[in-house]
C-alpha atoms as a PDB file:
ATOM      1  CA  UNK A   1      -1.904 -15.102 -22.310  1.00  0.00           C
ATOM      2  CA  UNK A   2       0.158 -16.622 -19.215  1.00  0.00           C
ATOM      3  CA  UNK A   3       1.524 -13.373 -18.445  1.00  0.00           C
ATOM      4  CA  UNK A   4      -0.581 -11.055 -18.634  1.00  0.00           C
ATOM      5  CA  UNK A   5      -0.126  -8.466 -15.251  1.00  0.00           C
ATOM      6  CA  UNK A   6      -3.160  -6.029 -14.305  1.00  0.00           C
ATOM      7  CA  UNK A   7      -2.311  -3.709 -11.042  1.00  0.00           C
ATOM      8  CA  UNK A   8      -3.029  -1.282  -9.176  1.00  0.00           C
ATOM      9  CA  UNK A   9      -5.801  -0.264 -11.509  1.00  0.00           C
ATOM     10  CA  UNK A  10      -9.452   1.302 -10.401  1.00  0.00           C
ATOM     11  CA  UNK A  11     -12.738  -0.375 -12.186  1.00  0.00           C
ATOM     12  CA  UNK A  12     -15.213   1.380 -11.377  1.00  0.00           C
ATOM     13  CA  UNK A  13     -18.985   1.916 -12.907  1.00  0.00           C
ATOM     14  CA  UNK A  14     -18.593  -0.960 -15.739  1.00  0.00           C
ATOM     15  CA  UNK A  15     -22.039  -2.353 -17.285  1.00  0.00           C
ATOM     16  CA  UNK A  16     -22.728  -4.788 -19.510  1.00  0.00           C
ATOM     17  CA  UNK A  17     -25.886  -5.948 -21.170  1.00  0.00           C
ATOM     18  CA  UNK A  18     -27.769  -8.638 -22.283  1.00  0.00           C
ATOM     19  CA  UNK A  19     -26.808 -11.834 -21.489  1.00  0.00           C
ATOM     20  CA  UNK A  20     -23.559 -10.987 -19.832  1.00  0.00           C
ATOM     21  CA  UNK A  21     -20.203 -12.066 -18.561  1.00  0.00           C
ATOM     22  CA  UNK A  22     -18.153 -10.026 -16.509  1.00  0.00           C
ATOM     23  CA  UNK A  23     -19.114  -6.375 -15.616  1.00  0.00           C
ATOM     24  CA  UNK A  24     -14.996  -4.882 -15.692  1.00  0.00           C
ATOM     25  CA  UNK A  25     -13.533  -8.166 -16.821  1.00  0.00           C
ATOM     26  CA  UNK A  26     -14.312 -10.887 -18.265  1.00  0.00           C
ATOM     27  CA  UNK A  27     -11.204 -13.974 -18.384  1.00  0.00           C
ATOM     28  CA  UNK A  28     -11.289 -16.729 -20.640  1.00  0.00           C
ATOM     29  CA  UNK A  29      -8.802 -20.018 -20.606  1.00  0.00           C
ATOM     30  CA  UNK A  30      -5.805 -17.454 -19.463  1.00  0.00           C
ATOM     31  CA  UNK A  31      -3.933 -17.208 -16.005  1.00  0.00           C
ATOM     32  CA  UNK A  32      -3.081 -13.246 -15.552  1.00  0.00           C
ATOM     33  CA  UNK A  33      -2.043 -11.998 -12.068  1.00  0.00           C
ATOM     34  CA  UNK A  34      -4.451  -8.846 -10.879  1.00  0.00           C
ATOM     35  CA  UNK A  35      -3.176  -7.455  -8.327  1.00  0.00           C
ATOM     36  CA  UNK A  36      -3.504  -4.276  -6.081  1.00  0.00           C
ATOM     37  CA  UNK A  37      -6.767  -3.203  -7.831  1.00  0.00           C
ATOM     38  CA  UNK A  38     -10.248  -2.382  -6.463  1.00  0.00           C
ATOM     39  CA  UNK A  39     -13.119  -3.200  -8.745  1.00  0.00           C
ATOM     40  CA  UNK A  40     -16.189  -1.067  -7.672  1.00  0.00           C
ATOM     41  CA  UNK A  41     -19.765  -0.833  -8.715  1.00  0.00           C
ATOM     42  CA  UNK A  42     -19.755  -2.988 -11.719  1.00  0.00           C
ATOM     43  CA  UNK A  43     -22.485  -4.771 -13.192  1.00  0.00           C
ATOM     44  CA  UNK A  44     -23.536  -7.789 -15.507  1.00  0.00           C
ATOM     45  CA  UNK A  45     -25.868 -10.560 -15.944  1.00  0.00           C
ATOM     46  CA  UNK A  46     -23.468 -13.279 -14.582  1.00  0.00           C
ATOM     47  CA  UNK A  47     -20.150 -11.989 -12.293  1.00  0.00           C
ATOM     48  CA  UNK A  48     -20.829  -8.442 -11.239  1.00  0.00           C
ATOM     49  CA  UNK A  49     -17.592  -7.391 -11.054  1.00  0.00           C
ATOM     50  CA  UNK A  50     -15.216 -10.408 -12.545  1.00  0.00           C
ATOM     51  CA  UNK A  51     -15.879 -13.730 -14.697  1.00  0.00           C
ATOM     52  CA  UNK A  52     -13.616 -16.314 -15.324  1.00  0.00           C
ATOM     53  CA  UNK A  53     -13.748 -19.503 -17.185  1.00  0.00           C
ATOM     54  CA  UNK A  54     -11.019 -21.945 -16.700  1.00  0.00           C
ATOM     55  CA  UNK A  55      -9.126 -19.667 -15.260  1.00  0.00           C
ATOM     56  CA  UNK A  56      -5.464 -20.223 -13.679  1.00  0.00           C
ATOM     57  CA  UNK A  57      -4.221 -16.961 -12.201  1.00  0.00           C
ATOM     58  CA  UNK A  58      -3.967 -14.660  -9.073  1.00  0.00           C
ATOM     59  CA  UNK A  59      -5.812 -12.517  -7.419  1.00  0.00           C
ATOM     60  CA  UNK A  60      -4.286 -10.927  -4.578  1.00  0.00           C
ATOM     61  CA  UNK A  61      -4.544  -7.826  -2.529  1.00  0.00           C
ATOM     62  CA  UNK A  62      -7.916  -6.486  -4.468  1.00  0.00           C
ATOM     63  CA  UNK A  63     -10.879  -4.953  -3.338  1.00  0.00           C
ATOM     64  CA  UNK A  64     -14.274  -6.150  -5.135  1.00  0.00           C
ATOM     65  CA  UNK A  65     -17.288  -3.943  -3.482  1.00  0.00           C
ATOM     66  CA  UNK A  66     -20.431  -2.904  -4.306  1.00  0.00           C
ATOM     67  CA  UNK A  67     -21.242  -4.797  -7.657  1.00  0.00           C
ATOM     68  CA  UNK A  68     -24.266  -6.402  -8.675  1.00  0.00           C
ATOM     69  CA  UNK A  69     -25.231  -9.764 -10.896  1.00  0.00           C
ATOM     70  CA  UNK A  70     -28.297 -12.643 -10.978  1.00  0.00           C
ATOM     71  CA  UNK A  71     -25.550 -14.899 -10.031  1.00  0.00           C
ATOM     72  CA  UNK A  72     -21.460 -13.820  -9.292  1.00  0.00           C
ATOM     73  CA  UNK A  73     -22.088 -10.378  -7.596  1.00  0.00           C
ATOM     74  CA  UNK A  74     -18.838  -9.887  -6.783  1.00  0.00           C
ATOM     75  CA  UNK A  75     -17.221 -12.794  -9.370  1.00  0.00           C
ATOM     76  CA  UNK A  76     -18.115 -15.892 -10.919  1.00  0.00           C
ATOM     77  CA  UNK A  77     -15.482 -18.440 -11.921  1.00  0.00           C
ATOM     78  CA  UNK A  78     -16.790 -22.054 -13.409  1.00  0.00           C
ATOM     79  CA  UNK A  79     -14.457 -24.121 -15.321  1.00  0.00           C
ATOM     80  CA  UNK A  80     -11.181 -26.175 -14.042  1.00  0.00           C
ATOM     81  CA  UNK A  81      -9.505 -23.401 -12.136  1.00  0.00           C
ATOM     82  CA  UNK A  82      -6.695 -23.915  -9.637  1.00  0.00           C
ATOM     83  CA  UNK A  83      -6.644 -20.323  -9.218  1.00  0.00           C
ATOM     84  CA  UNK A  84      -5.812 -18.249  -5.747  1.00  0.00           C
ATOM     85  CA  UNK A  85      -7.223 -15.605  -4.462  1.00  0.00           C
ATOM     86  CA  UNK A  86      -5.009 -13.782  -1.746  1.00  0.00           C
ATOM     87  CA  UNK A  87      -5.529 -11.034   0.957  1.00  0.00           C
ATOM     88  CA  UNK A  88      -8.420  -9.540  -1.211  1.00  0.00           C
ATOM     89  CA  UNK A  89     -11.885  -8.160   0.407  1.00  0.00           C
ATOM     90  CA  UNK A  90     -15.034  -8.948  -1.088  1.00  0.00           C
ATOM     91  CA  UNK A  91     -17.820  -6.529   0.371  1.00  0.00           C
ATOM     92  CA  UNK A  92     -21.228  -5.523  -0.360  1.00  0.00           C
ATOM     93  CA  UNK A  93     -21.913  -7.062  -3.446  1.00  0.00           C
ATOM     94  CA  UNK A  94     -25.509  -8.468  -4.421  1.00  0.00           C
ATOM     95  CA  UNK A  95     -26.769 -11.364  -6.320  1.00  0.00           C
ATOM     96  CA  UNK A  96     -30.181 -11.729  -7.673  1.00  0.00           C
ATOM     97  CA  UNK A  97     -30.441 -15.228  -7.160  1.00  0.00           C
ATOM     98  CA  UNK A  98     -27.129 -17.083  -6.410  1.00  0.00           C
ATOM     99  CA  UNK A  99     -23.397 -16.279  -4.701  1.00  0.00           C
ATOM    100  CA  UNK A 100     -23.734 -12.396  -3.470  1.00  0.00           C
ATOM    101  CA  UNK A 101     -19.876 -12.545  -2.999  1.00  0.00           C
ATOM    102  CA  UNK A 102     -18.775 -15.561  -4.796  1.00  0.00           C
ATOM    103  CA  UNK A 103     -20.162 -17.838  -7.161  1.00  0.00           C
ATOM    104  CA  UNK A 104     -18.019 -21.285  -7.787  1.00  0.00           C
ATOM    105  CA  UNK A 105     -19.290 -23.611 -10.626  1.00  0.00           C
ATOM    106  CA  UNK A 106     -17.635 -27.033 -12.323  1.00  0.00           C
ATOM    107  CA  UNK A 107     -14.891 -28.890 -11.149  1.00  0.00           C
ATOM    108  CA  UNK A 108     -13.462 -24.876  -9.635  1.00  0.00           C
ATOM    109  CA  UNK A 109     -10.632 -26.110  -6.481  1.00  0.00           C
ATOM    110  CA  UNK A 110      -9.627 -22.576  -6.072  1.00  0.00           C
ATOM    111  CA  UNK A 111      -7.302 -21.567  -3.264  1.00  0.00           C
ATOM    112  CA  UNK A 112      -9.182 -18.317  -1.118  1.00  0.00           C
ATOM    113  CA  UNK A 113      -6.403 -17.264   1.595  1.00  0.00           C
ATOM    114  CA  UNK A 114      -6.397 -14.179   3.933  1.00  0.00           C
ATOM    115  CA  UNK A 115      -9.860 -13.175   2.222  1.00  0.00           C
ATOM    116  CA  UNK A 116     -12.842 -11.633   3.961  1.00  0.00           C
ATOM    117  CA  UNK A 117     -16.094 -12.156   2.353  1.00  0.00           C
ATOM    118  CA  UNK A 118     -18.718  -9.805   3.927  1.00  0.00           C
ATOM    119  CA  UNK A 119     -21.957  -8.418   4.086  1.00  0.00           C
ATOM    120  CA  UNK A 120     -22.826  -9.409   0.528  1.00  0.00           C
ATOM    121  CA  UNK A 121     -26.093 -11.063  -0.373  1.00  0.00           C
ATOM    122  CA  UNK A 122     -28.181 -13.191  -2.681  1.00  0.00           C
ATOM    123  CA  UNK A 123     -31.173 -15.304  -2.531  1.00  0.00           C
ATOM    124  CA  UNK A 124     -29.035 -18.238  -2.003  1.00  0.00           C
ATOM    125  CA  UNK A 125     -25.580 -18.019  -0.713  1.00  0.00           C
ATOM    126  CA  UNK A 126     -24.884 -14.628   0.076  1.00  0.00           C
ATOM    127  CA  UNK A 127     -21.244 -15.013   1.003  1.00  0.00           C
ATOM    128  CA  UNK A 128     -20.473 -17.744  -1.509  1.00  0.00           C
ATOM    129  CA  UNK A 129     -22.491 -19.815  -3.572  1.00  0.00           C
ATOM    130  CA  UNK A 130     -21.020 -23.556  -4.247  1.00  0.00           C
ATOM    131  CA  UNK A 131     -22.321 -25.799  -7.465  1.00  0.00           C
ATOM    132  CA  UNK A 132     -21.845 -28.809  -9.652  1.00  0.00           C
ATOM    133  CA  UNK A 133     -18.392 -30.222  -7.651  1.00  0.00           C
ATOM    134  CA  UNK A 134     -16.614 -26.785  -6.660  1.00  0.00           C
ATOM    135  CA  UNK A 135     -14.023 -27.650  -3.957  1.00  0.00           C
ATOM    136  CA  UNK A 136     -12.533 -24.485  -2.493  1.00  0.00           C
ATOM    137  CA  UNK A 137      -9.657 -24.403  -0.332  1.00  0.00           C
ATOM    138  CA  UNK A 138     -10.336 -21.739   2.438  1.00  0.00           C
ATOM    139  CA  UNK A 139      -7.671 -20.633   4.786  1.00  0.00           C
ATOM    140  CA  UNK A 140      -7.676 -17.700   7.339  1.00  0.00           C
ATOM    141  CA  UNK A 141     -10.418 -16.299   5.545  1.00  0.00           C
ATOM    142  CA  UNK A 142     -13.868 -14.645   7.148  1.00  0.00           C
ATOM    143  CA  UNK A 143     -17.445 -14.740   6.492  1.00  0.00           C
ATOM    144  CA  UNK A 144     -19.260 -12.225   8.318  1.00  0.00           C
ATOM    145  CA  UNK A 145     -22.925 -11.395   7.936  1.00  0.00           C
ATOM    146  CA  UNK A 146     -23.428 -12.029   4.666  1.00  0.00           C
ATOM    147  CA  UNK A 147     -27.279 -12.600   3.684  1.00  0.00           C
ATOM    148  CA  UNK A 148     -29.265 -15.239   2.173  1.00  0.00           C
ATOM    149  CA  UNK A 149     -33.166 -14.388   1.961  1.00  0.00           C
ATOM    150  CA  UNK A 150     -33.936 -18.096   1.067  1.00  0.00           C
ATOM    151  CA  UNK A 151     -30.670 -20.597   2.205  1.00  0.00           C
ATOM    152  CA  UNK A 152     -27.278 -20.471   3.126  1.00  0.00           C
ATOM    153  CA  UNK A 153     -26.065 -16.831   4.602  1.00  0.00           C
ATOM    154  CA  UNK A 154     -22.404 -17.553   4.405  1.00  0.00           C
ATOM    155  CA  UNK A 155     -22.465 -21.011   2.338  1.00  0.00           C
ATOM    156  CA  UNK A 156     -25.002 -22.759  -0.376  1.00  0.00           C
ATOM    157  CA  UNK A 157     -23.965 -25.817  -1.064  1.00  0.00           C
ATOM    158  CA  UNK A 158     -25.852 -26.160  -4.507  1.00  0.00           C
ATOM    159  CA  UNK A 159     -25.025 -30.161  -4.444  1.00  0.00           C
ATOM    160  CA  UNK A 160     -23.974 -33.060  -2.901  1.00  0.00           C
ATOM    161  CA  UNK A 161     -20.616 -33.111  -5.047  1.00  0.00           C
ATOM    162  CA  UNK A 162     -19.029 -29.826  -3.539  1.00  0.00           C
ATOM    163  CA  UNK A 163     -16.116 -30.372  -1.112  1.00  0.00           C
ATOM    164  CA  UNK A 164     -15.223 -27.320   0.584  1.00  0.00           C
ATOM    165  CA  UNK A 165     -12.409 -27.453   2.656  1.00  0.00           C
ATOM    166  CA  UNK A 166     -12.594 -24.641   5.417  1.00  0.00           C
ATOM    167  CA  UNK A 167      -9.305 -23.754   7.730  1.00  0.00           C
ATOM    168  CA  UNK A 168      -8.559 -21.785  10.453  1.00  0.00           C
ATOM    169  CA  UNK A 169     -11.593 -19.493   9.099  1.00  0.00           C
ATOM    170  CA  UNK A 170     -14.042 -17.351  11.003  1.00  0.00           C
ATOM    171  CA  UNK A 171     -17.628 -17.885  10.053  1.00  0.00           C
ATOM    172  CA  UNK A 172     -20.065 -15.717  12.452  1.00  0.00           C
ATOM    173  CA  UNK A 173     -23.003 -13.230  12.040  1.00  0.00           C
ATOM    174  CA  UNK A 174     -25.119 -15.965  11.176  1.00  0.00           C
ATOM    175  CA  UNK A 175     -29.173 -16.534  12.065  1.00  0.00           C
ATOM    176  CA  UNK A 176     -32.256 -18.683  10.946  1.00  0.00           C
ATOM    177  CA  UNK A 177     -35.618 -18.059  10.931  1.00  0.00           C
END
């Protein structure tokens, strides 16, 4: 399953019930490159739009907008993943509860370069929701007004064990009540 290639493909209007992973696709201890797609009003249960477990791959010059989850709107990765995620916009996607853009779970030391995480939202991490030792890499990326109704408008740091590591990033939009 190393090389599996999925590009310049539309996913658009993808639903999935019960309890469940993955609204367009769902990746499971495999490394495919995606590239040059734009995944688009998708929903599930957990990752709106993508869900990946253990997952080694690329994801680079996608557009994930407009998809909705309880946690993952936009995608949910948990699991070892040394994944990277390049030059790929992740817009107006809602959580229920946790990670409106981005949800990171379990030992998950992905690589997010070039990547602008915006105006997504959640009860708790709108832009990107951080739990159980998920240490992100985040270079030239921004976070702009994304929305948290209870903590954490760009960030929710779930626990002490999570290690982001944030470069040359912009981070504004932000306010507290």
């Amino acid at each position: 399953f190393n090389k599996i290639i999925i590009s310049n493909s539309l996913f658009t209007n993808n639903t999935t019930s019960g309890t469940s992973y993955g609204g367009a696709i769902g990746v499971y201890s495999a490394s495919p490159t995606i590239r040059n797609c734009t995944f688009t009003r998708n929903s599930a249960t957990i990752g709106g739009a993508i869900y990946t477990y253990e997952f080694n791959a690329t994801i680079e010059n996608c557009k994930i907008s407009n998809n909705t989850a309880n946690n993952g709107g936009g995608l949910y990765s948990e699991g070892y993943n040394s994944s990277t995620v390049v030059n790929t916009l992740i817009v107006n996607n809602t959580a229920l509860n946790y990670g409106g853009g981005l949800y990171l779970e379990k030992d998950n030391p992905q690589n997010f370069i070039n990547c602008t995480v915006s105006n997504n939202s959640a009860q708790y991490g709108g832009g990107m929701s951080l739990v159980n030792n998920s240490d992100p890499v985040i270079k030239n990326c921004i976070f702009w007004s994304n929305y948290a109704s209870v903590s954490g408008n760009e960030f929710n740091l779930y626990d002490v064990a999570s290690d982001p590591k944030i470069y040359y990033s912009d981070i504004e939009g932000n306010s507290a009540s």
